[in-house]
N, C-alpha and C. Protein backbone atom coordinates (compact mmCIF):
# COMPACT_ATOMS: atom_id res chain seq x y z
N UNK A 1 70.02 95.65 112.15
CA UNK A 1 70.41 96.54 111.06
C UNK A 1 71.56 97.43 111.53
N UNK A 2 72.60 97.44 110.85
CA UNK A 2 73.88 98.44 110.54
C UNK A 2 73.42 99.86 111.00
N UNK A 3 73.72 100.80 111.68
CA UNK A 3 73.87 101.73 112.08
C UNK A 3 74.63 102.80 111.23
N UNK A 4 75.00 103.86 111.39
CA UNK A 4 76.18 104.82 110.79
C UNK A 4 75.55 105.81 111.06
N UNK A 5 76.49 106.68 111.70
CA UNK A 5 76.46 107.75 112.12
C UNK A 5 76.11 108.85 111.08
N UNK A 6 76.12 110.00 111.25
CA UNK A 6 75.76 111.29 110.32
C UNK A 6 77.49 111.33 109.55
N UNK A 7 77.93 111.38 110.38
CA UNK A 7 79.78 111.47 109.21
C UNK A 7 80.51 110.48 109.27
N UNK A 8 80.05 109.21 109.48
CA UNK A 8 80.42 108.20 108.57
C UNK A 8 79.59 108.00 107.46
N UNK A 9 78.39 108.44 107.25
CA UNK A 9 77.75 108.40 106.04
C UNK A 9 78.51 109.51 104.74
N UNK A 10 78.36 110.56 105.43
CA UNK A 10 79.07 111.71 104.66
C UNK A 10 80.67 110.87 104.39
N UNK A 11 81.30 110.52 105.11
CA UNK A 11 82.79 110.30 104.70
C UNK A 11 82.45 109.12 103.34
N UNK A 12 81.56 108.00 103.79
CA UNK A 12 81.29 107.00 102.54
C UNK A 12 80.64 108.29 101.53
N UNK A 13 79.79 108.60 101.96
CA UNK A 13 79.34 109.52 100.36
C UNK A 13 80.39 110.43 99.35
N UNK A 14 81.65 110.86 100.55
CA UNK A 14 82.49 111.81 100.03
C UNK A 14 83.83 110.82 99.45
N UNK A 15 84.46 109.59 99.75
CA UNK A 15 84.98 108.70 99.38
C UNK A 15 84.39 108.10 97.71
N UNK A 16 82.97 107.96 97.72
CA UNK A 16 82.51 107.21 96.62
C UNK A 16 81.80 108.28 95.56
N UNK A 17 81.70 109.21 95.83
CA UNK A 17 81.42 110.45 94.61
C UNK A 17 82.50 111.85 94.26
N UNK A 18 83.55 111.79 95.45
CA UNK A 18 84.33 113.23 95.13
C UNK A 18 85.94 112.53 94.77
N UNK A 19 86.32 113.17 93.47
CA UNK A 19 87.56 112.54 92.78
C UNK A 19 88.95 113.14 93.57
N UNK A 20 88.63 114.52 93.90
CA UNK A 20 89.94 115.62 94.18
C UNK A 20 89.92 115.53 96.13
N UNK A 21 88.87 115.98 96.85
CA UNK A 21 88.81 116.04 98.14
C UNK A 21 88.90 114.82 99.13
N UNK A 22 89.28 115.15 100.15
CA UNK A 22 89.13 114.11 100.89
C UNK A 22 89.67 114.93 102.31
N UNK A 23 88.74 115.93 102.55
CA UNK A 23 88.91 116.52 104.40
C UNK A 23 90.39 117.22 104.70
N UNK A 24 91.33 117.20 103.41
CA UNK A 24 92.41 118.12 103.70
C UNK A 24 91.74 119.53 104.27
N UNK A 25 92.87 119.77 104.93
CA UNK A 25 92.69 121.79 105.43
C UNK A 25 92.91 122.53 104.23
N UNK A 26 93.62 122.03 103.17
CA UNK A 26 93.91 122.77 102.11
C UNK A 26 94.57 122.01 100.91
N UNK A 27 94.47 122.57 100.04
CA UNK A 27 94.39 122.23 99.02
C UNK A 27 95.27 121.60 98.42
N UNK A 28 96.33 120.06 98.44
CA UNK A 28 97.36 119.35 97.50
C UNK A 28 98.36 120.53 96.71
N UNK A 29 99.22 120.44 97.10
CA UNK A 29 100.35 121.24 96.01
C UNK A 29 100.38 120.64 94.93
N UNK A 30 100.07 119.38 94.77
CA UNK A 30 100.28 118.83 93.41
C UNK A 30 98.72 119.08 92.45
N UNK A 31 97.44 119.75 93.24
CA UNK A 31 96.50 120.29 92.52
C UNK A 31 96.79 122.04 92.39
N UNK A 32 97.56 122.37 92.76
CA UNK A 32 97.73 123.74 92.72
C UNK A 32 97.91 124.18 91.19
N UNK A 33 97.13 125.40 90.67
CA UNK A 33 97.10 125.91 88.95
C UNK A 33 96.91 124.76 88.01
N UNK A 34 96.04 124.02 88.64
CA UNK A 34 95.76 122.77 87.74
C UNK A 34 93.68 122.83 87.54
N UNK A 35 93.20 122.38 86.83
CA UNK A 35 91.38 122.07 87.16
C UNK A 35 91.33 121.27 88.20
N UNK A 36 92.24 120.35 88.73
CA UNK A 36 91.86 119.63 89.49
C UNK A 36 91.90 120.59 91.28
N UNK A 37 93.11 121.73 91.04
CA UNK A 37 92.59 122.53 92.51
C UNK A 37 90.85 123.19 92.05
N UNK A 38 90.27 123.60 91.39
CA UNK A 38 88.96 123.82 91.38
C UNK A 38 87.81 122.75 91.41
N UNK A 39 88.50 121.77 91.00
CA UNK A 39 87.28 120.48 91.64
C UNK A 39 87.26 120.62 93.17
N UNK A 40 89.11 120.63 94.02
CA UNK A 40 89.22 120.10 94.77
C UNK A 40 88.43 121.19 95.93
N UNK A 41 88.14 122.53 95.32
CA UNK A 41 87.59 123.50 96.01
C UNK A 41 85.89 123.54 95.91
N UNK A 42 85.54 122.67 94.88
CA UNK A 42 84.24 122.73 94.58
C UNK A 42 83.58 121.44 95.56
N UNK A 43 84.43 120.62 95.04
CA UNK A 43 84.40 119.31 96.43
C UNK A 43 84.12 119.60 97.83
N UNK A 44 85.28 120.43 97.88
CA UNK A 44 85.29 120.93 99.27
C UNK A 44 84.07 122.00 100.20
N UNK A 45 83.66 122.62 99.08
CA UNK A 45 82.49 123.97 99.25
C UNK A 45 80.82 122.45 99.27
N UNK A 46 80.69 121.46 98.83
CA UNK A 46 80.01 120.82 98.76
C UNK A 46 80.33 120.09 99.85
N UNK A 47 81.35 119.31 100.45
CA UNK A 47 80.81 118.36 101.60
C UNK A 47 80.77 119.53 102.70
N UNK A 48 80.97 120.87 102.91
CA UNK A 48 80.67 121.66 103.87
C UNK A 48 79.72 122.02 103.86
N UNK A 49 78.78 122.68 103.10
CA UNK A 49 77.94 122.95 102.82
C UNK A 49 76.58 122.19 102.37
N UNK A 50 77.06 121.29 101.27
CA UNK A 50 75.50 120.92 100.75
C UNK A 50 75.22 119.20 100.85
N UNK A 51 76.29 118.52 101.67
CA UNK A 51 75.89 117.79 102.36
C UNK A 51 74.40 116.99 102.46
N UNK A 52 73.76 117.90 103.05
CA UNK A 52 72.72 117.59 103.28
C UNK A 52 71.01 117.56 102.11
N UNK A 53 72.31 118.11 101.37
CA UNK A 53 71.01 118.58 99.63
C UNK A 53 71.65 117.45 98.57
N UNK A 54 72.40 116.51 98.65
CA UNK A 54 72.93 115.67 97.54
C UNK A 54 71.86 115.34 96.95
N UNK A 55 70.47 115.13 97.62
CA UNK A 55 69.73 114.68 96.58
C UNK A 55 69.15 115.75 96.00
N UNK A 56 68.93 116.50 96.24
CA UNK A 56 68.54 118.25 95.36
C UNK A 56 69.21 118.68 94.13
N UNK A 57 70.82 117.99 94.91
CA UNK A 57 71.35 118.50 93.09
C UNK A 57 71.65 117.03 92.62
N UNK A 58 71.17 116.01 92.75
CA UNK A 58 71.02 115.53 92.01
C UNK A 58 69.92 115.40 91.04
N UNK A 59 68.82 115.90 91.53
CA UNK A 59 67.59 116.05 90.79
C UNK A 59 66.98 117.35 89.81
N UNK A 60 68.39 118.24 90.25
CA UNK A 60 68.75 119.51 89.27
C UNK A 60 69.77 118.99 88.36
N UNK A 61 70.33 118.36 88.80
CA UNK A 61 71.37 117.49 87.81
C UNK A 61 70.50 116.54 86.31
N UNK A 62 69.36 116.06 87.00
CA UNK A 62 68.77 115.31 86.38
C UNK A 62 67.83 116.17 85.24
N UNK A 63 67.56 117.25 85.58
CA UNK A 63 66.38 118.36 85.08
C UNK A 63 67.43 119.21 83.81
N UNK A 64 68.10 119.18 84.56
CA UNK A 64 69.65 119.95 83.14
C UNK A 64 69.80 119.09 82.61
N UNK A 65 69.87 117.56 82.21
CA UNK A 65 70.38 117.04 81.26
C UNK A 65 68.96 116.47 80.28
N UNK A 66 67.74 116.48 81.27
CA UNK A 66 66.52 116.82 80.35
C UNK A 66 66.18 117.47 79.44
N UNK A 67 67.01 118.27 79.69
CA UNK A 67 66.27 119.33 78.95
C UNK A 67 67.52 119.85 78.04
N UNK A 68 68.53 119.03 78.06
CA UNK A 68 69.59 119.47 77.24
C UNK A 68 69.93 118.36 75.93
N UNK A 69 70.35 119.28 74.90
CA UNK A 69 70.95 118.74 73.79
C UNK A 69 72.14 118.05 73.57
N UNK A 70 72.93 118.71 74.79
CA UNK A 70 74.26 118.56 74.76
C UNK A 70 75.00 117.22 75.04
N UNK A 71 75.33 116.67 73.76
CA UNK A 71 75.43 115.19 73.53
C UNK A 71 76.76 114.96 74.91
N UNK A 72 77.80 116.29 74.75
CA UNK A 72 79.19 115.84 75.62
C UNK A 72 78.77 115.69 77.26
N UNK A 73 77.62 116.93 77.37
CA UNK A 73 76.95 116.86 79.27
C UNK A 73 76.58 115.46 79.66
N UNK A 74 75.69 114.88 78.56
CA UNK A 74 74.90 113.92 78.23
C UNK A 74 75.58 112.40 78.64
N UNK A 75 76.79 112.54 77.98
CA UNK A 75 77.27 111.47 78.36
C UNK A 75 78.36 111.79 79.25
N UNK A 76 78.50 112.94 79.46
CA UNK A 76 79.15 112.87 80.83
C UNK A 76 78.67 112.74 81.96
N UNK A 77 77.86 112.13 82.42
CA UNK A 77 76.45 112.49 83.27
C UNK A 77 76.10 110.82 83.39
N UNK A 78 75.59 109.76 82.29
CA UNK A 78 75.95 108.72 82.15
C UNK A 78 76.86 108.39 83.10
N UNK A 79 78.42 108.46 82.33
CA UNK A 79 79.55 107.66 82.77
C UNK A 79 79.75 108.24 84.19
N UNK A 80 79.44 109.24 84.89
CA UNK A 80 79.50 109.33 86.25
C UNK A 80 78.68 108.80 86.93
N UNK A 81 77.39 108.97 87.06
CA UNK A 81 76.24 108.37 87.66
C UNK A 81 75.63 109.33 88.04
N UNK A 82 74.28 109.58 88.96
CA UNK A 82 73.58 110.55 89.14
C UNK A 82 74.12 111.01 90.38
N UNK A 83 74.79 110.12 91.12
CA UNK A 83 75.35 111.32 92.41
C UNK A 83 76.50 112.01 92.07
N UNK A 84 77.36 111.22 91.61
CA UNK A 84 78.97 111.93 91.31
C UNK A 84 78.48 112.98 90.16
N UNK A 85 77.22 112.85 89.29
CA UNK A 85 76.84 114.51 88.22
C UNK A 85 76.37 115.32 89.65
N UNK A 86 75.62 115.08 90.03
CA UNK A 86 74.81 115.69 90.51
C UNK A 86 76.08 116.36 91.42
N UNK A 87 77.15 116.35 92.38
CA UNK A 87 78.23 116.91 92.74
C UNK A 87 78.67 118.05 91.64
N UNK A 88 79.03 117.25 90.36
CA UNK A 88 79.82 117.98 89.12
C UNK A 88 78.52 119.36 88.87
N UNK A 89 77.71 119.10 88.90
CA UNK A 89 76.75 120.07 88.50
C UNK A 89 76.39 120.90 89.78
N UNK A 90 76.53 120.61 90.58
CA UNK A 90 76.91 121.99 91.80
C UNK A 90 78.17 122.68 91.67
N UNK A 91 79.53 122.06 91.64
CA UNK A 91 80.47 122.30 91.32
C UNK A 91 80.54 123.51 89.99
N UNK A 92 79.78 123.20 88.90
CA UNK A 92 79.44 123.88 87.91
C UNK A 92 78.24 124.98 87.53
N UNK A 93 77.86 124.81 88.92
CA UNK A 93 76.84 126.40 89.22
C UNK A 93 77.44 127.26 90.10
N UNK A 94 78.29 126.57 91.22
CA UNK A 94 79.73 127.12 92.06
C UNK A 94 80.09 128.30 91.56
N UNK A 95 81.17 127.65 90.27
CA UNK A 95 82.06 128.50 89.60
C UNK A 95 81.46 128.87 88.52
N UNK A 96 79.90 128.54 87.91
CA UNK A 96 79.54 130.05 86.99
C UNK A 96 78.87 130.98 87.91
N UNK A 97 78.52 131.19 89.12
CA UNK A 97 78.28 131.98 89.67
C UNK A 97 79.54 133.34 90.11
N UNK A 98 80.72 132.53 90.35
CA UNK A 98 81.54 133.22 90.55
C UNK A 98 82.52 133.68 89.53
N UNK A 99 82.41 133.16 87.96
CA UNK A 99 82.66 133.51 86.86
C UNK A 99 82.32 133.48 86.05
N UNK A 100 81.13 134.13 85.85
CA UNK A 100 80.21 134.10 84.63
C UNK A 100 80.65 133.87 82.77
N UNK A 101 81.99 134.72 83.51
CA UNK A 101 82.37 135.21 82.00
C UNK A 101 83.38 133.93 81.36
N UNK A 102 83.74 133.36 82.50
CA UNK A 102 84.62 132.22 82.15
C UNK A 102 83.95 131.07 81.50
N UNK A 103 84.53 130.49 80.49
CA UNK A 103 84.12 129.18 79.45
C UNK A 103 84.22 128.39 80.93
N UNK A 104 83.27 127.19 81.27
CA UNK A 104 82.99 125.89 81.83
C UNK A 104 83.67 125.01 81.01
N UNK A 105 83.88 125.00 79.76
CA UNK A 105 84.67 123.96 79.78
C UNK A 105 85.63 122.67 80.23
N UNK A 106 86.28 123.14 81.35
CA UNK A 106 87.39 122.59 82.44
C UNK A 106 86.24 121.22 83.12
N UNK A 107 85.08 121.61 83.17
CA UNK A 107 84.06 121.12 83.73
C UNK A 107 84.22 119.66 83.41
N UNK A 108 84.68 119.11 81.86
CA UNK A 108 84.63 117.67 81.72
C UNK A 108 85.75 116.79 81.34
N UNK A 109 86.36 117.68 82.21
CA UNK A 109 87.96 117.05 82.69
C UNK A 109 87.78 116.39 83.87
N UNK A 110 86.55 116.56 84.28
CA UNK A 110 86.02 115.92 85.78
C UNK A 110 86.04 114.15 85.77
């Protein structure tokens, strides 16, 4: 049986679920004042950090769209799959934590 290390797993997990990141020091000039620099920061705050919880928010990922009406979450959630939501929906507790007051919207440009 195939082997893989702890960050070759993470690099395949971060290759096949994150759209914007990929281990830069900083952030693409060509994502700069765009949604895509806040993916690329939400990306980034997730393979540093929560790594090791992908399946946690994916199963909070899974519990929010239970329990939701919201036909647009709904099928945005679908067409990603449960790991790449489950990213988007950390990403999207991220930045309402740090801007409550701000519309999420930008969220399904993801």
């Amino acid at each position: 049986l195939h082997r893989v290390d702890r960050r070759q797993r993470q690099m395949c997990i971060r290759d096949r679920y994150y759209s914007c990141y990929s281990t830069e020091d900083r952030c693409p000039d060509a994502f700069k004042g765009t949604v895509k620099e806040k993916f690329w920061e939400g990306e980034r705050k997730f393979y540093e950090t929560q790594m090791d919880n992908l399946w946690k928010w994916i199963d909070d990922g899974r519990k929010a769209i239970d329990s939701s009406d919201d036909h647009k979450l709904i099928s945005m959630a679908k067409r990603l799959g449960p790991e790449s939501f489950g990213v988007v929906f950390y990403i999207n507790t991220l930045f309402a934590k740090w801007n409550p007051w701000d519309s999420m919207e930008w969220i399904f440009e993801y």
